[in-house]
C-alpha atoms as a PDB file:
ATOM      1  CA  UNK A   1       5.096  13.200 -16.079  1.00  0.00           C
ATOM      2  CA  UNK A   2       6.076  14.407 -12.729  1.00  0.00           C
ATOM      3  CA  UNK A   3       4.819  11.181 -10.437  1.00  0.00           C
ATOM      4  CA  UNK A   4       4.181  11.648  -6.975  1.00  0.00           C
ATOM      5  CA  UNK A   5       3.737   7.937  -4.783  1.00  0.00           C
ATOM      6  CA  UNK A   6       2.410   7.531  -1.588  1.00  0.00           C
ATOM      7  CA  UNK A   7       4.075   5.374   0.612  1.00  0.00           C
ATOM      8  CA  UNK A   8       3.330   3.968   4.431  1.00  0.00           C
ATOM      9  CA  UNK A   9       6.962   3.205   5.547  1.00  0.00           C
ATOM     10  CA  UNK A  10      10.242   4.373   4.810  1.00  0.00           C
ATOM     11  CA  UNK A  11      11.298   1.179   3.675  1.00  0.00           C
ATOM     12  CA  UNK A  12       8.978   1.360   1.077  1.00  0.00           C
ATOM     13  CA  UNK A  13      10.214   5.009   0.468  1.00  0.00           C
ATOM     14  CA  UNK A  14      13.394   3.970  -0.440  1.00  0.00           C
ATOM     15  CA  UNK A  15      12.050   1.313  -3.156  1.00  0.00           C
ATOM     16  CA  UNK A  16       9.837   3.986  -4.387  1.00  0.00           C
ATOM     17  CA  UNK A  17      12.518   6.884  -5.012  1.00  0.00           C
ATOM     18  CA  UNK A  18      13.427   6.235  -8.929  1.00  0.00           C
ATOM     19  CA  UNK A  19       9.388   6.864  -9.695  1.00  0.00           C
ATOM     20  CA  UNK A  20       9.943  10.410  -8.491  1.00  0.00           C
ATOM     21  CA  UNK A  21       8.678  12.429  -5.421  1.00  0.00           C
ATOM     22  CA  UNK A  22       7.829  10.388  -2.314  1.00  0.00           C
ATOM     23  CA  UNK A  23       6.069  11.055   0.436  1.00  0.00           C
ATOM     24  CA  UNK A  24       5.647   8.717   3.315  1.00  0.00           C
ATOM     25  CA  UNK A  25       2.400   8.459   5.553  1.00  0.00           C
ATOM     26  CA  UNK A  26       3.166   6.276   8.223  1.00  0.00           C
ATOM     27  CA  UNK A  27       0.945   3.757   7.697  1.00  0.00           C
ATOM     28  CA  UNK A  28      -2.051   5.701   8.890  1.00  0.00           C
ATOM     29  CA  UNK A  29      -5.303   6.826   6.664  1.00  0.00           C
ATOM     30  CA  UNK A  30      -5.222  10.404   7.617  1.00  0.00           C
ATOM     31  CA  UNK A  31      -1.106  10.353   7.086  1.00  0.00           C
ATOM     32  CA  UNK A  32      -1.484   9.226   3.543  1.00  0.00           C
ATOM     33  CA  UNK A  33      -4.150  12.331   3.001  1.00  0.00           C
ATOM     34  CA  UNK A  34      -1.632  14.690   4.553  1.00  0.00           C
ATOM     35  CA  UNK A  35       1.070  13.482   2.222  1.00  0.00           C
ATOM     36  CA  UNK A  36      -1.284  13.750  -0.694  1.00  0.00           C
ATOM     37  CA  UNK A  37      -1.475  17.204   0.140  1.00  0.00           C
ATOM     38  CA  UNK A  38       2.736  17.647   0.304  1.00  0.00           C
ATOM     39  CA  UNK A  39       2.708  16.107  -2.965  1.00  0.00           C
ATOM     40  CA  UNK A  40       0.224  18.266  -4.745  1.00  0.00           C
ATOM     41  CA  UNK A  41       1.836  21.348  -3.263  1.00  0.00           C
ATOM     42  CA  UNK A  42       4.787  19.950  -5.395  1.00  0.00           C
ATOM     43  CA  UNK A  43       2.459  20.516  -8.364  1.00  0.00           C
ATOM     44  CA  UNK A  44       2.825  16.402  -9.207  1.00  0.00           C
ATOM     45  CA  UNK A  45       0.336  15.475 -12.272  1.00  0.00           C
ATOM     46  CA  UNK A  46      -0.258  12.111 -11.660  1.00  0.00           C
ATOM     47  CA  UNK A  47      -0.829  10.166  -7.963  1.00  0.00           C
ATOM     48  CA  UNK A  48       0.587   6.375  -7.177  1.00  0.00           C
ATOM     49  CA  UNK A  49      -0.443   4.606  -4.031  1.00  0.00           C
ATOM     50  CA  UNK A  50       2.590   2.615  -3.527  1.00  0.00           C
ATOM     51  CA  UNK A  51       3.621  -0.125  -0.847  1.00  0.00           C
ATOM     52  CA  UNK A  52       2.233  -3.169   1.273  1.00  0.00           C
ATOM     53  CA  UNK A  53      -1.233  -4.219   1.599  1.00  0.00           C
ATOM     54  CA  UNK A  54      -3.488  -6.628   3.376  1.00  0.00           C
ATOM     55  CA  UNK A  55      -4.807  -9.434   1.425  1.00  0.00           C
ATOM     56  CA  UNK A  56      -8.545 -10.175   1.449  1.00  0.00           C
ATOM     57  CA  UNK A  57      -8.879 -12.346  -1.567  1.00  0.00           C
ATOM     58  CA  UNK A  58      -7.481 -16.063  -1.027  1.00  0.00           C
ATOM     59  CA  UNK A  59      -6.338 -15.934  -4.291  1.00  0.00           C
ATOM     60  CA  UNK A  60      -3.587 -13.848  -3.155  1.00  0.00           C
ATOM     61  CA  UNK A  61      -0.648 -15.091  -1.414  1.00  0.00           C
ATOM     62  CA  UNK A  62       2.535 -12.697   0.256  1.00  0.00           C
ATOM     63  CA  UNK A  63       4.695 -11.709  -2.380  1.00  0.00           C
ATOM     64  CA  UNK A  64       1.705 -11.394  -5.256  1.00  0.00           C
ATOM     65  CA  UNK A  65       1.598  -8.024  -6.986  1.00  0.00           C
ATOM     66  CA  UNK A  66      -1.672  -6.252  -7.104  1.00  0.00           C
ATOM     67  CA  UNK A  67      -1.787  -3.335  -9.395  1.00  0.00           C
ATOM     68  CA  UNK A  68      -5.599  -2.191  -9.064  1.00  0.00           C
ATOM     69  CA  UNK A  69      -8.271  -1.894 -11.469  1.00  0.00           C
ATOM     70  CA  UNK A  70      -9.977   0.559  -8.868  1.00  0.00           C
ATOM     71  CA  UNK A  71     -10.095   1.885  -5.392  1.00  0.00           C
ATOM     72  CA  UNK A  72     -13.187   1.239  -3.298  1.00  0.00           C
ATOM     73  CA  UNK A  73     -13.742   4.363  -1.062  1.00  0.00           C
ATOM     74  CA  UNK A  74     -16.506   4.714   1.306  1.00  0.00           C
ATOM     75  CA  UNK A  75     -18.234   2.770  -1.095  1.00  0.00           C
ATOM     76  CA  UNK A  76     -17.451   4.416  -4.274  1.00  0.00           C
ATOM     77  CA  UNK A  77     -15.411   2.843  -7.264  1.00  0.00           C
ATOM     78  CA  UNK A  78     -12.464   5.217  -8.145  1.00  0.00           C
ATOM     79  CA  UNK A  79     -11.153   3.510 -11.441  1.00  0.00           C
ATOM     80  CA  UNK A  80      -7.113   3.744 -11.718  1.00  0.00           C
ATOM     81  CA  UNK A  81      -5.282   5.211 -14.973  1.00  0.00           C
ATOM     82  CA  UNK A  82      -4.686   2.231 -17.650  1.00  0.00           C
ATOM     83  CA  UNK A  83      -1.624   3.822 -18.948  1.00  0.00           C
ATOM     84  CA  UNK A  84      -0.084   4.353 -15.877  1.00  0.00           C
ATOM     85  CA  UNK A  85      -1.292   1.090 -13.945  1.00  0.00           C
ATOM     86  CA  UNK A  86      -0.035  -0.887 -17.036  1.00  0.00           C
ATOM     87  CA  UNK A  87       3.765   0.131 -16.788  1.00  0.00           C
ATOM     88  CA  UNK A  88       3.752  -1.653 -14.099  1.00  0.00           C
ATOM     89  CA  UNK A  89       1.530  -4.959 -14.667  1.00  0.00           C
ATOM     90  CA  UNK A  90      -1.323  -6.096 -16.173  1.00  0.00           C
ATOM     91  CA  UNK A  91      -4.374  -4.698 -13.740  1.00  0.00           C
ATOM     92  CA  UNK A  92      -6.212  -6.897 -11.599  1.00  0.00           C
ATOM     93  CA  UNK A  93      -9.092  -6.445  -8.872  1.00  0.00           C
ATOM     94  CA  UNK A  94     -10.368  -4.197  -6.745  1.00  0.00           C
ATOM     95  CA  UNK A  95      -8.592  -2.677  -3.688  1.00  0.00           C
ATOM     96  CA  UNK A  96     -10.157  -1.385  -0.545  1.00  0.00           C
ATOM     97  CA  UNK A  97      -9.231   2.244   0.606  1.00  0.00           C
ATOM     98  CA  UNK A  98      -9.562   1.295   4.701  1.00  0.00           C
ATOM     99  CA  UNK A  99      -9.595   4.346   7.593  1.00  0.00           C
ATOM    100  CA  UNK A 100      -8.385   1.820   9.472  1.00  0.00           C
ATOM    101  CA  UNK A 101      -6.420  -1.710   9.426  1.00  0.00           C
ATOM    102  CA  UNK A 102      -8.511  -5.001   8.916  1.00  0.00           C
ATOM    103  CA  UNK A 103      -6.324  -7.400  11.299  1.00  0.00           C
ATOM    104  CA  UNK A 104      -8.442 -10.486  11.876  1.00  0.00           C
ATOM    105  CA  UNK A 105      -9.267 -13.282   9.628  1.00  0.00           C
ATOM    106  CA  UNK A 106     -12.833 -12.847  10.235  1.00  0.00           C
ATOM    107  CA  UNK A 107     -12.797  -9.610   9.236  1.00  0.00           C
ATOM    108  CA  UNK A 108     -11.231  -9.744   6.350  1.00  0.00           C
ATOM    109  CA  UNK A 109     -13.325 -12.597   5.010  1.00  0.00           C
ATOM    110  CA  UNK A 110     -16.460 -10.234   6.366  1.00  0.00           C
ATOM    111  CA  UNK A 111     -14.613  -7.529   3.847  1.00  0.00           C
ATOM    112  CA  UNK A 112     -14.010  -9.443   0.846  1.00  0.00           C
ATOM    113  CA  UNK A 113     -17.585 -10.905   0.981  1.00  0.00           C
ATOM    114  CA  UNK A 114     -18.880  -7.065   1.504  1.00  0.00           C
ATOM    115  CA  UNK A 115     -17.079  -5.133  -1.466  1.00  0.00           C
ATOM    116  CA  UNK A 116     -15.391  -8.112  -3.195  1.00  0.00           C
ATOM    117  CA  UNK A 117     -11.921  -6.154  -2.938  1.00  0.00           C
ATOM    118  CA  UNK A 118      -8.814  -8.459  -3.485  1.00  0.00           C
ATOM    119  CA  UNK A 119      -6.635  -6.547  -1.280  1.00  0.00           C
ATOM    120  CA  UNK A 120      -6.779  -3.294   1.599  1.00  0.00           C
ATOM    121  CA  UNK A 121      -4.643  -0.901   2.722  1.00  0.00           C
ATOM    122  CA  UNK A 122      -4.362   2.611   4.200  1.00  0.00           C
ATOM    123  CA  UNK A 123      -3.212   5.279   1.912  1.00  0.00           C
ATOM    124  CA  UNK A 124      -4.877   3.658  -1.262  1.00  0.00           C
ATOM    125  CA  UNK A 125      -8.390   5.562  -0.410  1.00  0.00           C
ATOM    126  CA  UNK A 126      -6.803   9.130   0.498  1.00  0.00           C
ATOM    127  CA  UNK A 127      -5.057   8.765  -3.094  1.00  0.00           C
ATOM    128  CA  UNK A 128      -7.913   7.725  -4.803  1.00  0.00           C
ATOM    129  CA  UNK A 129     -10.483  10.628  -2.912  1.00  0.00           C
ATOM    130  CA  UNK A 130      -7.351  13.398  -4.166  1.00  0.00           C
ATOM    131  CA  UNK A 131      -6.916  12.045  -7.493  1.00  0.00           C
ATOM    132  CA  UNK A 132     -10.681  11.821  -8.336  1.00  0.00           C
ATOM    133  CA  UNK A 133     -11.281  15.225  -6.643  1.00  0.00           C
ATOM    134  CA  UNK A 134      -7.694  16.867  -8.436  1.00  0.00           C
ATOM    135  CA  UNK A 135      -8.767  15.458 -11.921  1.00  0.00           C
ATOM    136  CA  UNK A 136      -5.630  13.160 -11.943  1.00  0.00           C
ATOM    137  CA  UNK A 137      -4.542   9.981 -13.443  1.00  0.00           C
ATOM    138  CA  UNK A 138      -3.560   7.706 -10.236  1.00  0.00           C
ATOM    139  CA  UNK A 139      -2.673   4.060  -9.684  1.00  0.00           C
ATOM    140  CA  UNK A 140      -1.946   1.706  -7.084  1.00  0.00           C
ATOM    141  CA  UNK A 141       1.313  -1.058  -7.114  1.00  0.00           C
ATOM    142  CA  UNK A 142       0.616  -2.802  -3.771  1.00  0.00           C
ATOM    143  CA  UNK A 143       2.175  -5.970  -2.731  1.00  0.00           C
ATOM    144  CA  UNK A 144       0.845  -8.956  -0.532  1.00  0.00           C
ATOM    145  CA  UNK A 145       2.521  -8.719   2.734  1.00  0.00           C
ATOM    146  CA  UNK A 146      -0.298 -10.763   5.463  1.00  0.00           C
ATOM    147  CA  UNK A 147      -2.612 -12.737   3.759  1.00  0.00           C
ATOM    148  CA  UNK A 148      -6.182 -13.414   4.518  1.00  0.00           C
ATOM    149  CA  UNK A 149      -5.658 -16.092   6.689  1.00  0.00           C
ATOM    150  CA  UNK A 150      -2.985 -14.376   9.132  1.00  0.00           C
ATOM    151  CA  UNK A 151      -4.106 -11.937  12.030  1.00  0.00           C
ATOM    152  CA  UNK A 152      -1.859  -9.681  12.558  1.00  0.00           C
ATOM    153  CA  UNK A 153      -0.994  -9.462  16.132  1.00  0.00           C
ATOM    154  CA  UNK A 154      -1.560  -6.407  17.805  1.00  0.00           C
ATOM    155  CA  UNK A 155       2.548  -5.077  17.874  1.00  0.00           C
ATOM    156  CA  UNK A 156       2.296  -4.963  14.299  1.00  0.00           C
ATOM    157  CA  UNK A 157      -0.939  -2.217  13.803  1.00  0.00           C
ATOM    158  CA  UNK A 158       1.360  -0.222  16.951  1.00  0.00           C
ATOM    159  CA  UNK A 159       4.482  -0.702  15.597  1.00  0.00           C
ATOM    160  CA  UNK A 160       4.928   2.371  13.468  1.00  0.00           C
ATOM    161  CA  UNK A 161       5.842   5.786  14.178  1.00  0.00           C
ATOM    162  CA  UNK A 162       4.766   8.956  11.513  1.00  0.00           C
ATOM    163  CA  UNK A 163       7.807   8.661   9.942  1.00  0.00           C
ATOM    164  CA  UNK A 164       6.847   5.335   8.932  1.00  0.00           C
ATOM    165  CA  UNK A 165       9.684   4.089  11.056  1.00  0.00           C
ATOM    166  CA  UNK A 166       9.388   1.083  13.348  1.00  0.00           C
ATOM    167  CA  UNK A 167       8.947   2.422  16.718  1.00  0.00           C
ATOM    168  CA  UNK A 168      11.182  -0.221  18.719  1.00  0.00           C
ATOM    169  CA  UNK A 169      10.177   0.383  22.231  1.00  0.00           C
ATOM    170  CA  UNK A 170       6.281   0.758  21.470  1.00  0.00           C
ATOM    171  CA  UNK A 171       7.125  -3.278  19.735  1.00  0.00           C
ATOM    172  CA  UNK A 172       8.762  -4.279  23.066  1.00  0.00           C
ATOM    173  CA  UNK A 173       6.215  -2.892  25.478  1.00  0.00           C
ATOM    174  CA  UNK A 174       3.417  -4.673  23.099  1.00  0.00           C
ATOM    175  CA  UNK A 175       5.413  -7.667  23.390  1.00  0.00           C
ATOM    176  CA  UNK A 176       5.600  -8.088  27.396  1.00  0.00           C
ATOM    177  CA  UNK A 177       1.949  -7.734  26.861  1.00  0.00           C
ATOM    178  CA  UNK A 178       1.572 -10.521  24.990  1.00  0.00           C
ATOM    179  CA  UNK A 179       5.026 -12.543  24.439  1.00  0.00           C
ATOM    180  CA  UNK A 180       3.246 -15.326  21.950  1.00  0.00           C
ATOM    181  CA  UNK A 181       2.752 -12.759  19.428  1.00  0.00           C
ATOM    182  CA  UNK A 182       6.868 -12.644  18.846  1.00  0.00           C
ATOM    183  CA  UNK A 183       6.010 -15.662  16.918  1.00  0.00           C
ATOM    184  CA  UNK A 184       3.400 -14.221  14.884  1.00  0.00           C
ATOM    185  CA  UNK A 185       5.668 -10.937  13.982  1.00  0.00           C
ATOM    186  CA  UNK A 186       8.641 -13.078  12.993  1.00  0.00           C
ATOM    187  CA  UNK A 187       6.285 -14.510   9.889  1.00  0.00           C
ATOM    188  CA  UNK A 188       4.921 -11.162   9.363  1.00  0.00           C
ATOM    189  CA  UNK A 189       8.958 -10.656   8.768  1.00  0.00           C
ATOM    190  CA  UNK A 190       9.411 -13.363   6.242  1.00  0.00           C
ATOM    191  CA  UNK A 191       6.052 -12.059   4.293  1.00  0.00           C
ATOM    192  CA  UNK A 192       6.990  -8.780   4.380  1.00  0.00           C
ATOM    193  CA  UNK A 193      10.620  -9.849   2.923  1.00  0.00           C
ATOM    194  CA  UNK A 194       8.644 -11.152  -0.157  1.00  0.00           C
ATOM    195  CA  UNK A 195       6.176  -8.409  -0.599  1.00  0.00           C
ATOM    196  CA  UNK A 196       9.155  -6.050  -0.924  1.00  0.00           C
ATOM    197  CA  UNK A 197      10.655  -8.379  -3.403  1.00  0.00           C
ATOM    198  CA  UNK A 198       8.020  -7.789  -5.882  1.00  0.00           C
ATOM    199  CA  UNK A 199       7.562  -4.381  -5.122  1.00  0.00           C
ATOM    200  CA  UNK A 200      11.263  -4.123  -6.378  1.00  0.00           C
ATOM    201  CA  UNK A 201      10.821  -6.105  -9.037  1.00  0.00           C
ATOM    202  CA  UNK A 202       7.715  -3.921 -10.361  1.00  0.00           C
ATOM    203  CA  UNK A 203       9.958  -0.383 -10.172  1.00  0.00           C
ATOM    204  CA  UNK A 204      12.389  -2.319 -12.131  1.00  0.00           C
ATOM    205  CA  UNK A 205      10.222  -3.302 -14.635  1.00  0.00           C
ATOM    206  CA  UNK A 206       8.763   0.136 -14.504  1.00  0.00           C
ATOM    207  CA  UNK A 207      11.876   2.364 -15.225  1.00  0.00           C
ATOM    208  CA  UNK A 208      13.736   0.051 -18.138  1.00  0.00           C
ATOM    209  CA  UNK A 209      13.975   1.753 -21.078  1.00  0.00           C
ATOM    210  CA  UNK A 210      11.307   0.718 -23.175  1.00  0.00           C
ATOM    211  CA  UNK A 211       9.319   2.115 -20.365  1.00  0.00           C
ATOM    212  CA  UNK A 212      11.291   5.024 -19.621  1.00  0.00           C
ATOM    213  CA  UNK A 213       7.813   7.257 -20.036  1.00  0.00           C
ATOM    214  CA  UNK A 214       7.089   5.550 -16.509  1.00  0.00           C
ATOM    215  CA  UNK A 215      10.277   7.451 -15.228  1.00  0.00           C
ATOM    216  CA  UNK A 216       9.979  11.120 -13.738  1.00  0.00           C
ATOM    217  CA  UNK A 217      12.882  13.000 -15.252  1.00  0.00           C
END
């Protein structure tokens, strides 16, 4: 199988890069199409949607895996590949395929409610949309970074560039905007330190050998 994952941020590039051909989309909607499209030119056979996401569920906490039983995209189901999604965990819930981020509480309580999704990110639905349109298997290993009950403060939507890099001085000019919200970005720090944790943790589980089908060669 020659895997091609979808990733928002380098960091999460760099996790990703024993499941075979990344591609990062900097954390935008129409970034993670335009690396679809890299990836397919590759002639990949299979699509993961691989990274952080949003919680919308309060089941889920930062840190908690979600590997999707389906993508909800402009309101229609795409279901994800059992074989594939299973080499990574068992499958659970429904994650939203957003055009854009869902930063306040309100919101996403307004979203789960909606489409009953667990969890939403940004390159999930552009995956999904190829995928179903490609005839491919895909799946989507997404950890918990801010939960449904954090808003993410404004510095955080800005703070990438479309290399999926953090764009320092784009942070700091956010921040003399509105200095409270240094507190807010130093728990968005901690949370993402344990959503990359188990995003580890899943590729490791994902390439040992009695998975080693999971592994592009």
């Amino acid at each position: 199988m020659k895997l091609g994952v979808v990733v928002g941020l380098e960091a999460e590039a760099r996790i990703a890069a024993p499941l075979g051909i990344v591609e990062i989309g900097g954390g935008t909607a129409a970034g993670a199409e335009e690396a679809v499209l890299r990836l397919l030119r590759h002639g990949v056979d299979a699509l993961l949607s691989f990274g952080l996401a949003g919680g919308l569920s309060p089941a889920l906490r930062p840190g908690h895996l979600v590997v999707a039983d389906a993508v909800l995209v402009d309101g229609v189901l795409l279901p994800t590949d059992a074989a594939l999604a299973t080499r990574f965990s068992r499958r659970r819930g429904v994650l939203l395929g957003a055009q854009a981020a869902i930063g306040s509480v309100p919101a996403r309580h307004a979203a789960h409610v909606a489409t009953g999704a667990a969890a939403v990110d940004l390159e999930s639905g552009a995956v999904a949309a190829a995928a179903h349109v490609a005839n491919l298997p895909f799946a989507v290993v997404r950890a918990i970074c801010d939960a449904w009950d954090r808003d993410l403060p404004s510095a955080a939507t800005a703070a990438l560039d479309s290399n999926g890099r953090i764009a320092v001085a784009r942070v700091a000019r956010d921040l003399l905007r509105h200095p409270r919200d240094v507190f807010a970005l130093i728990g968005l720090a901690h949370d993402a330190a344990l959503a990359r944790r188990a995003l580890r943790a899943a590729v490791a589980s994902a390439i040992k050998p009695e998975n080693a089908a999971a592994t592009v060669r």
